[in-house]
C-alpha atoms as a PDB file:
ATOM      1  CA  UNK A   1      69.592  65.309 164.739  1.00  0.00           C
ATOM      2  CA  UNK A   2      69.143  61.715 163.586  1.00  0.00           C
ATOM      3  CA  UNK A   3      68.156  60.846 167.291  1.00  0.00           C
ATOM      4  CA  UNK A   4      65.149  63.331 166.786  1.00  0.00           C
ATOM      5  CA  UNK A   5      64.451  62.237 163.380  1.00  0.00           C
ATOM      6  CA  UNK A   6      64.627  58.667 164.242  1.00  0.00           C
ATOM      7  CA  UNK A   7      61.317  59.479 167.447  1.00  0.00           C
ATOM      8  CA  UNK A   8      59.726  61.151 164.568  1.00  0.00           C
ATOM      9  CA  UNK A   9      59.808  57.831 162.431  1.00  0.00           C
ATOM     10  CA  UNK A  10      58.272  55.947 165.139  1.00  0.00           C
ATOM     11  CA  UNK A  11      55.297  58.270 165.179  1.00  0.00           C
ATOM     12  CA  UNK A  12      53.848  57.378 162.023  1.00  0.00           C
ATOM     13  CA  UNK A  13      51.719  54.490 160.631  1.00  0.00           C
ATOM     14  CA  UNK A  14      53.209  51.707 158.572  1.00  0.00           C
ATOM     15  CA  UNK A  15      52.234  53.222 155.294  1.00  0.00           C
ATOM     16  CA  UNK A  16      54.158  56.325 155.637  1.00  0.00           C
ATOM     17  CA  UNK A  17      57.268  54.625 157.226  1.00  0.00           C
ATOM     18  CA  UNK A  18      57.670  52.390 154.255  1.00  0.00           C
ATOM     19  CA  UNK A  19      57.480  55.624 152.241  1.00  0.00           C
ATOM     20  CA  UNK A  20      60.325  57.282 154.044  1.00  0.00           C
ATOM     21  CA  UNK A  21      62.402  54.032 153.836  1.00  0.00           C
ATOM     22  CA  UNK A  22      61.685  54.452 150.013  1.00  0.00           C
ATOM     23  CA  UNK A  23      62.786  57.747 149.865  1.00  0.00           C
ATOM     24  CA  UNK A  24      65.805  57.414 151.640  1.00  0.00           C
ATOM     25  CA  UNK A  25      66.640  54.582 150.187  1.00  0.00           C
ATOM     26  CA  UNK A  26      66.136  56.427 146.801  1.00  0.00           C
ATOM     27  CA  UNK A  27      68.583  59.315 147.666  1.00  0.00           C
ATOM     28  CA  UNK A  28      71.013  57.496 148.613  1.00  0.00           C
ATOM     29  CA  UNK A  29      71.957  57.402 144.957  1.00  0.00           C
ATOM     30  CA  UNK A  30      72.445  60.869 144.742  1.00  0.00           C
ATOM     31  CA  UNK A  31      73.684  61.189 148.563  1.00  0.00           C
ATOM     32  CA  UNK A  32      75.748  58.687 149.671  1.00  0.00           C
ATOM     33  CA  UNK A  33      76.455  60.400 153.292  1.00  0.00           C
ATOM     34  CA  UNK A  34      72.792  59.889 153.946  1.00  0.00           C
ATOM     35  CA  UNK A  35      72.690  57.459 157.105  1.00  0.00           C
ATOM     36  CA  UNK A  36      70.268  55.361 154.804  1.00  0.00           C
ATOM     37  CA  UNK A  37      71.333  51.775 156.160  1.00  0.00           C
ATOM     38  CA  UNK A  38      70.631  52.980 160.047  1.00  0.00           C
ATOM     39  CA  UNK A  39      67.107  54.832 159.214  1.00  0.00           C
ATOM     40  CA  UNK A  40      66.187  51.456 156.717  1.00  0.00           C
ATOM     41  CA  UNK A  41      67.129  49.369 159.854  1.00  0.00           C
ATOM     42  CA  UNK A  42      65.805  51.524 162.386  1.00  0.00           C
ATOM     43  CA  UNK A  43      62.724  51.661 160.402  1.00  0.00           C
ATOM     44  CA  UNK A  44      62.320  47.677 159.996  1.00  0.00           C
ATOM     45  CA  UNK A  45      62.677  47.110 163.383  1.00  0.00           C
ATOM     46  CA  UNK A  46      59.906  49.651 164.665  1.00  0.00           C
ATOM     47  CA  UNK A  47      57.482  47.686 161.394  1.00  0.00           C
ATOM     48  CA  UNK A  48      58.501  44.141 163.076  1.00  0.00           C
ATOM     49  CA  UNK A  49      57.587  45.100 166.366  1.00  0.00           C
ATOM     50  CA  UNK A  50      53.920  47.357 165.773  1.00  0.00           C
ATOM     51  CA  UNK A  51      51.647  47.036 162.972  1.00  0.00           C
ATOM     52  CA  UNK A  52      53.731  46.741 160.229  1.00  0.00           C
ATOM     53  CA  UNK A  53      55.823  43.944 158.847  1.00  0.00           C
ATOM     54  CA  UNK A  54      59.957  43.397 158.055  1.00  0.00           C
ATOM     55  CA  UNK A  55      58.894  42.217 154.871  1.00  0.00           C
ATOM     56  CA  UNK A  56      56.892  45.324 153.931  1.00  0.00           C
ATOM     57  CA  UNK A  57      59.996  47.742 155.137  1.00  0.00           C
ATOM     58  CA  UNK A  58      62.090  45.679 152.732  1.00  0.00           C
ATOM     59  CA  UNK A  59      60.402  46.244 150.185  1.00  0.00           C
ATOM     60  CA  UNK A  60      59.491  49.009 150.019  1.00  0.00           C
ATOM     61  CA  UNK A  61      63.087  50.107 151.040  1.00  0.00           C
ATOM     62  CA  UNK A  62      64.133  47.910 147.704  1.00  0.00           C
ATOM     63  CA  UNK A  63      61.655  49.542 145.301  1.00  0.00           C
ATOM     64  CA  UNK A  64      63.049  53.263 146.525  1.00  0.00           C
ATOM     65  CA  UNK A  65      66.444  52.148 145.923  1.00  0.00           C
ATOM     66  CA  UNK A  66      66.400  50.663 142.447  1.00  0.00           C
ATOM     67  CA  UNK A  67      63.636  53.426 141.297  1.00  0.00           C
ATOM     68  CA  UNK A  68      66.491  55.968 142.370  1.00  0.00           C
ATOM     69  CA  UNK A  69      69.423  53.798 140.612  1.00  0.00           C
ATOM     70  CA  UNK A  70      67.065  53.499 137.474  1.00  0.00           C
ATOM     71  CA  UNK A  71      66.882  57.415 137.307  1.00  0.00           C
ATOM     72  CA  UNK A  72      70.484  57.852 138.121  1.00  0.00           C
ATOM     73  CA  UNK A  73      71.206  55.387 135.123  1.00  0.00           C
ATOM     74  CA  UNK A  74      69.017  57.230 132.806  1.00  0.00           C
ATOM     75  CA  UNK A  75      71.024  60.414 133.995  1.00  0.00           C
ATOM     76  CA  UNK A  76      74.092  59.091 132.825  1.00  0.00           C
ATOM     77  CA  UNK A  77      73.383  57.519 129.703  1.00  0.00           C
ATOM     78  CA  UNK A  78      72.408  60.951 128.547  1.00  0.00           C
ATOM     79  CA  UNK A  79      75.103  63.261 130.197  1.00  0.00           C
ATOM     80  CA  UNK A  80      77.912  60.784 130.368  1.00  0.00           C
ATOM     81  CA  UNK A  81      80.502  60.800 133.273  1.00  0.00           C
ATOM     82  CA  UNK A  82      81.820  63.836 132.293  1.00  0.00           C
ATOM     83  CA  UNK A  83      78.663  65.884 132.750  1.00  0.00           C
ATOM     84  CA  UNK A  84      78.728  63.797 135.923  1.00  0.00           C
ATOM     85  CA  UNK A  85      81.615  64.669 137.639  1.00  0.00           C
ATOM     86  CA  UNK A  86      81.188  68.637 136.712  1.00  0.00           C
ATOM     87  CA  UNK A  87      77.638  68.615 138.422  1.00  0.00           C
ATOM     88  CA  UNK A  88      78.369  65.903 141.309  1.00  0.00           C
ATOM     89  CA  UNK A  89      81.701  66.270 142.333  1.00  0.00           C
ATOM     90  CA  UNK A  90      81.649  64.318 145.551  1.00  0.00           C
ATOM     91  CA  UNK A  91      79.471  61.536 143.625  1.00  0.00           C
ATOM     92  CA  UNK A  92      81.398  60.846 140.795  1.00  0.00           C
ATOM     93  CA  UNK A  93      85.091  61.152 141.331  1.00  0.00           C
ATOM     94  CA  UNK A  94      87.847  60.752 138.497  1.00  0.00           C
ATOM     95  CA  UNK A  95      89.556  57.809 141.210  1.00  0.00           C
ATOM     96  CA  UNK A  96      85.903  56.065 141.964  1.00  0.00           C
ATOM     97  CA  UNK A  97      85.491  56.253 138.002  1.00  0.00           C
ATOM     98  CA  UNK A  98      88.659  54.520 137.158  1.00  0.00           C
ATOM     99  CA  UNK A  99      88.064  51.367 139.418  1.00  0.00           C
ATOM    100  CA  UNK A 100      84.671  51.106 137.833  1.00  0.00           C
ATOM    101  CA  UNK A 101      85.916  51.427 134.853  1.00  0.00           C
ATOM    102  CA  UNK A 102      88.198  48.991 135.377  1.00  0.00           C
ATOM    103  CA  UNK A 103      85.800  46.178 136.715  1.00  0.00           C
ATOM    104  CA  UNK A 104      83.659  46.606 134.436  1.00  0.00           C
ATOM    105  CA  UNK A 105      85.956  45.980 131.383  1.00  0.00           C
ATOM    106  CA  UNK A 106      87.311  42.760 132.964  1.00  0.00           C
ATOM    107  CA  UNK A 107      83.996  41.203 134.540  1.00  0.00           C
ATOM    108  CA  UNK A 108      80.651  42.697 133.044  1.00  0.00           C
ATOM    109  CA  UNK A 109      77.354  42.886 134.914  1.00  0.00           C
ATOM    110  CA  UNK A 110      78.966  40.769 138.076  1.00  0.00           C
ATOM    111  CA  UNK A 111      81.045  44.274 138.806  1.00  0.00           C
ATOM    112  CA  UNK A 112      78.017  46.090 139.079  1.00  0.00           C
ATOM    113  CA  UNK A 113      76.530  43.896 141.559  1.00  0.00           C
ATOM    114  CA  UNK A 114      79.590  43.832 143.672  1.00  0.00           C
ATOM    115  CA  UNK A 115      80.584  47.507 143.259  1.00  0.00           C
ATOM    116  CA  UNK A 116      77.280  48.458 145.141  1.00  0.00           C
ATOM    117  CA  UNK A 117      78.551  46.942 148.179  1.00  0.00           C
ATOM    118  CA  UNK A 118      82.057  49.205 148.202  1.00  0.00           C
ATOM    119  CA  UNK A 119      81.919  52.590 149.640  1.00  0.00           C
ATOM    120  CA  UNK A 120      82.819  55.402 147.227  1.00  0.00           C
ATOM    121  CA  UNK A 121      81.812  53.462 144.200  1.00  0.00           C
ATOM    122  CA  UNK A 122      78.599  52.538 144.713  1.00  0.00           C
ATOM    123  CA  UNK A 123      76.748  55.296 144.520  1.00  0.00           C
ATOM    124  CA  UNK A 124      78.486  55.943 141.052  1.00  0.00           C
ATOM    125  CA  UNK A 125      77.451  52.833 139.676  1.00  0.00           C
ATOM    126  CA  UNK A 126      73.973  53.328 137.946  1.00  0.00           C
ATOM    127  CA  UNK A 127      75.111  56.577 136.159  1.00  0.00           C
ATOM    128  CA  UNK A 128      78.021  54.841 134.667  1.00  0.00           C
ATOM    129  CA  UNK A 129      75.965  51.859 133.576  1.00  0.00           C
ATOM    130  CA  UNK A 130      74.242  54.543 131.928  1.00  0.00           C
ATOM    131  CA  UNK A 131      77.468  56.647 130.193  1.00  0.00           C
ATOM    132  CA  UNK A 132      78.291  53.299 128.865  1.00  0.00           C
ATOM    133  CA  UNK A 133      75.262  52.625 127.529  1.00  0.00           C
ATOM    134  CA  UNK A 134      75.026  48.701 129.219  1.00  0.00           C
ATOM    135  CA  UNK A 135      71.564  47.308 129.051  1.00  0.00           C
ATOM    136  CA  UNK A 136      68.859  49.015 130.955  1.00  0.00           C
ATOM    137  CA  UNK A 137      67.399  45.901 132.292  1.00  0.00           C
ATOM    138  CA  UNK A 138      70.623  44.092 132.241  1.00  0.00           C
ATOM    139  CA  UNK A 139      72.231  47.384 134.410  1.00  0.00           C
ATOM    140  CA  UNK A 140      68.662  47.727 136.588  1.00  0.00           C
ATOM    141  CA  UNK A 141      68.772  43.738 137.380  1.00  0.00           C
ATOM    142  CA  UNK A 142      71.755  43.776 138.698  1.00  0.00           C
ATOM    143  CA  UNK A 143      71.536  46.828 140.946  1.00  0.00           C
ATOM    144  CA  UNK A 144      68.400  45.309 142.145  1.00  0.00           C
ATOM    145  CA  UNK A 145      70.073  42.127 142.904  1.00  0.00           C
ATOM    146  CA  UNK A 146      72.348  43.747 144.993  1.00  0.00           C
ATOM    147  CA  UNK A 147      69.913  46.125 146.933  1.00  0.00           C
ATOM    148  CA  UNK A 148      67.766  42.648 147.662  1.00  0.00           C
ATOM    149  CA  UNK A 149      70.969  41.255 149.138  1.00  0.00           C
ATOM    150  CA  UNK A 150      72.121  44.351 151.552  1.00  0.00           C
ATOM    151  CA  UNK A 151      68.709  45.572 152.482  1.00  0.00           C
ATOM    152  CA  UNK A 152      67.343  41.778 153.120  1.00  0.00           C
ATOM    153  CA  UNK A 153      70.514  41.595 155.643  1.00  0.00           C
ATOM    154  CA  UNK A 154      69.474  44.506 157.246  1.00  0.00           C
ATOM    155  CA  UNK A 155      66.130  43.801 157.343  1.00  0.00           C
ATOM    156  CA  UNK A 156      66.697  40.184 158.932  1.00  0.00           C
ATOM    157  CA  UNK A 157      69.216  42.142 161.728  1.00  0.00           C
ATOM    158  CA  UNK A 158      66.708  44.111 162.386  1.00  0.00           C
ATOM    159  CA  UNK A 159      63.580  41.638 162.338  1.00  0.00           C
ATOM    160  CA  UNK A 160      66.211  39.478 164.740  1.00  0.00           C
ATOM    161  CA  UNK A 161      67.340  41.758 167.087  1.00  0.00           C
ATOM    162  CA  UNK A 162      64.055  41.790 169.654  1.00  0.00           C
ATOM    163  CA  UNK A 163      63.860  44.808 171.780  1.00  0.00           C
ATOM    164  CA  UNK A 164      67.819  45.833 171.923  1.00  0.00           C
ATOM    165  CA  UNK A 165      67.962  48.323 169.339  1.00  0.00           C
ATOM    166  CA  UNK A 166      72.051  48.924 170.464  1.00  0.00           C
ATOM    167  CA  UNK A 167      72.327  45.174 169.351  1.00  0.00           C
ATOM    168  CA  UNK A 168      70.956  46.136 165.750  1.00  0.00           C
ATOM    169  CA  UNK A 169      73.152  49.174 165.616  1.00  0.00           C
ATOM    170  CA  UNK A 170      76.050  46.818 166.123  1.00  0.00           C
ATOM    171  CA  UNK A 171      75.316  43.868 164.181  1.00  0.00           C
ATOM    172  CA  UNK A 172      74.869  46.430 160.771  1.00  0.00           C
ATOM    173  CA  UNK A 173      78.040  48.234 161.928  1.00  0.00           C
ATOM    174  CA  UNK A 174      79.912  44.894 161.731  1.00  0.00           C
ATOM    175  CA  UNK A 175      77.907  43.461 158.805  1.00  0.00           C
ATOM    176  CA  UNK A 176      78.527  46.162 156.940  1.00  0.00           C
ATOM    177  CA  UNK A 177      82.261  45.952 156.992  1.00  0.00           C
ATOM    178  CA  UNK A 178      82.070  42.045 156.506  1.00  0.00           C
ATOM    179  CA  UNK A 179      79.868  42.902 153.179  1.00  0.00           C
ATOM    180  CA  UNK A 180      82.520  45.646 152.199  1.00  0.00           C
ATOM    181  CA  UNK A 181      85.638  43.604 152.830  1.00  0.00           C
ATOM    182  CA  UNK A 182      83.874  40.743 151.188  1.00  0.00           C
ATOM    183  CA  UNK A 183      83.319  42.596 148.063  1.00  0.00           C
ATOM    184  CA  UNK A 184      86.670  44.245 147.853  1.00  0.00           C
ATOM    185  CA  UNK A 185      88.592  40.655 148.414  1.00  0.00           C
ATOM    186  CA  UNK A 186      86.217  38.839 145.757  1.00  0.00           C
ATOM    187  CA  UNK A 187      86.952  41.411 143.108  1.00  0.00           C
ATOM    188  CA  UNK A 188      90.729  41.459 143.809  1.00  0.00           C
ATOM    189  CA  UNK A 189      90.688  37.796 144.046  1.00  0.00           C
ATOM    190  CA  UNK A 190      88.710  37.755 140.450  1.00  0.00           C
ATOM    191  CA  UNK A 191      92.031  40.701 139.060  1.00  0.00           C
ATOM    192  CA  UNK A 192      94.403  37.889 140.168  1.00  0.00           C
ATOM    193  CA  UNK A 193      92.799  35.252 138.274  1.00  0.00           C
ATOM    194  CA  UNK A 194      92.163  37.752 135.031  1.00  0.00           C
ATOM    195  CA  UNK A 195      95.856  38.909 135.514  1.00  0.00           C
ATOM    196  CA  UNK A 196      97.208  35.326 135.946  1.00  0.00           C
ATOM    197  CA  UNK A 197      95.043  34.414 132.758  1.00  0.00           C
ATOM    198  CA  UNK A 198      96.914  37.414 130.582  1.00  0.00           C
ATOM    199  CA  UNK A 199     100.086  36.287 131.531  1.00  0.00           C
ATOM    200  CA  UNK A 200      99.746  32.387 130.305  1.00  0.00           C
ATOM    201  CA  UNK A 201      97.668  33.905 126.842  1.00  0.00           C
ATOM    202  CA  UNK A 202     101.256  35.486 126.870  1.00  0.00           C
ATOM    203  CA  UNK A 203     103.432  33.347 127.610  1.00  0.00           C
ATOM    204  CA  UNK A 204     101.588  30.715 125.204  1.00  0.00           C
ATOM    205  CA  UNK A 205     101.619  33.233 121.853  1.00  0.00           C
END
C-alpha cells in the first residue's frame, strides 16, 4: 500500500507534494504509526530531482508539523492529560506520561526538544506542554526546533542520495536510530548529573 501511494506522490506537481508532506507531517501528531519520515523523505527526493526543490519539501514538511503540534498543544491545555489518555489511548499512555513528566520537572523546555526525537513520547509531547500550561511560544519554539533538526536530516539524506532511493531508505533507517539513541543517552546522561547533584545538596545540609 505505501508502494502504491508512494507512485501516486510522484505524479503530482511540486505544489501539491509539499502539501501532502504538510499533511503528513501534521498527523503525525495525532498518528504516530504514520510512515511520515519515509513519505517526507521519499517526497524530498522526487522535489530535488524534478521541478521542485529540497528546501521547499522541508519546509513545508516543517510548517505541517509544528501547525499540527500547535493544535495538539492547544488540545491539551484545555482537556488536560486525563481527557487525553481516555480519548487517545495509544497516544497518550500513563508510562509515556510519566517519563515526560519526569523530564520535564528536572530540565524545562530542553526535554521537549529532546523528547520529540524518542519514540512513544514524542507524539505526546505538545498536548502535555499544553496540560501543563508551559508557554505557548516557549512550548511551540521548541517543538519547532526539533522538527527543523529531524526533518532538515532527512531532507539533506534525501537531497544527497542521487538516484538510489534504497540508499535513502537506509541512511534514515540508521539515522533514525542514531537520533533516538542519541536522545535517550543525553537525557539519561543529564538524570545522572541531576541525581549526582541531589545527592551532594544532601550530603552538604
Amino acid at each position: 500500500m505505501l508502494q502504491s501511494f508512494l507512485q501516486w506522490l510522484a505524479a503530482w506537481p511540486p505544489a501539491v507534494l509539499y502539501l501532502v508532506l504538510a499533511l503528513f507531517a501534521a498527523l503525525e501528531n495525532v498518528f504516530p504509526p504514520l510512515p511520515t519520515d519515509t513519505v517526507v523523505a521519499f517526497g524530498t527526493w522526487l522535489a530535488a530531482r524534478g521541478e521542485g526543490s529540497a528546501l521547499g519539501a522541508f519546509l513545508g514538511t516543517c510548517v505541517g508539523n509544528v501547525a499540527g503540534a500547535a493544535a495538539m498543544y492547544e488540545v491539551g491545555r484545555r482537556h488536560g492529560t486525563t481527557w487525553m489518555r481516555r480519548k487517545f489511548p495509544r497516544l497518550a499512555d500513563e508510562q509515556g506520561e510519566a517519563r515526560l513528566r519526569t523530564l520535564y520537572s528536572r530540565y524545562g523546555l530542553a526535554a521537549l526538544v529532546l523528547s520529540r526525537f524518542i519514540p512513544g513520547v514524542r507524539a505526546l509531547v505538545p498536548p502535555f506542554a499544553g496540560a501543563l500550561r508551559v508557554p505557548a511560544l516557549s512550548a511551540i519554539a521548541a517543538m519547532a526546533l526539533a522538527s527543523a533538526v529531524w526533518y532538515g536530516l532527512i531532507a539533506y539524506l534525501a537531497w544527497r542520495a542521487g538516484s538510489n532511493w534504497d540508499a535513502v531508505t537506509r541512511m534514515i533507517a540508521r539515522s533514525g536510530r542514531i537520533v533516538t539513541v542519541s536522545a535517550v543517552a543525553v537525557a539519561l546522561l543529564a538524570a545522572l548529573v541531576w541525581l549526582l547533584h541531589q545527592r551532594r545538596e544532601r550530603a552538604r545540609s
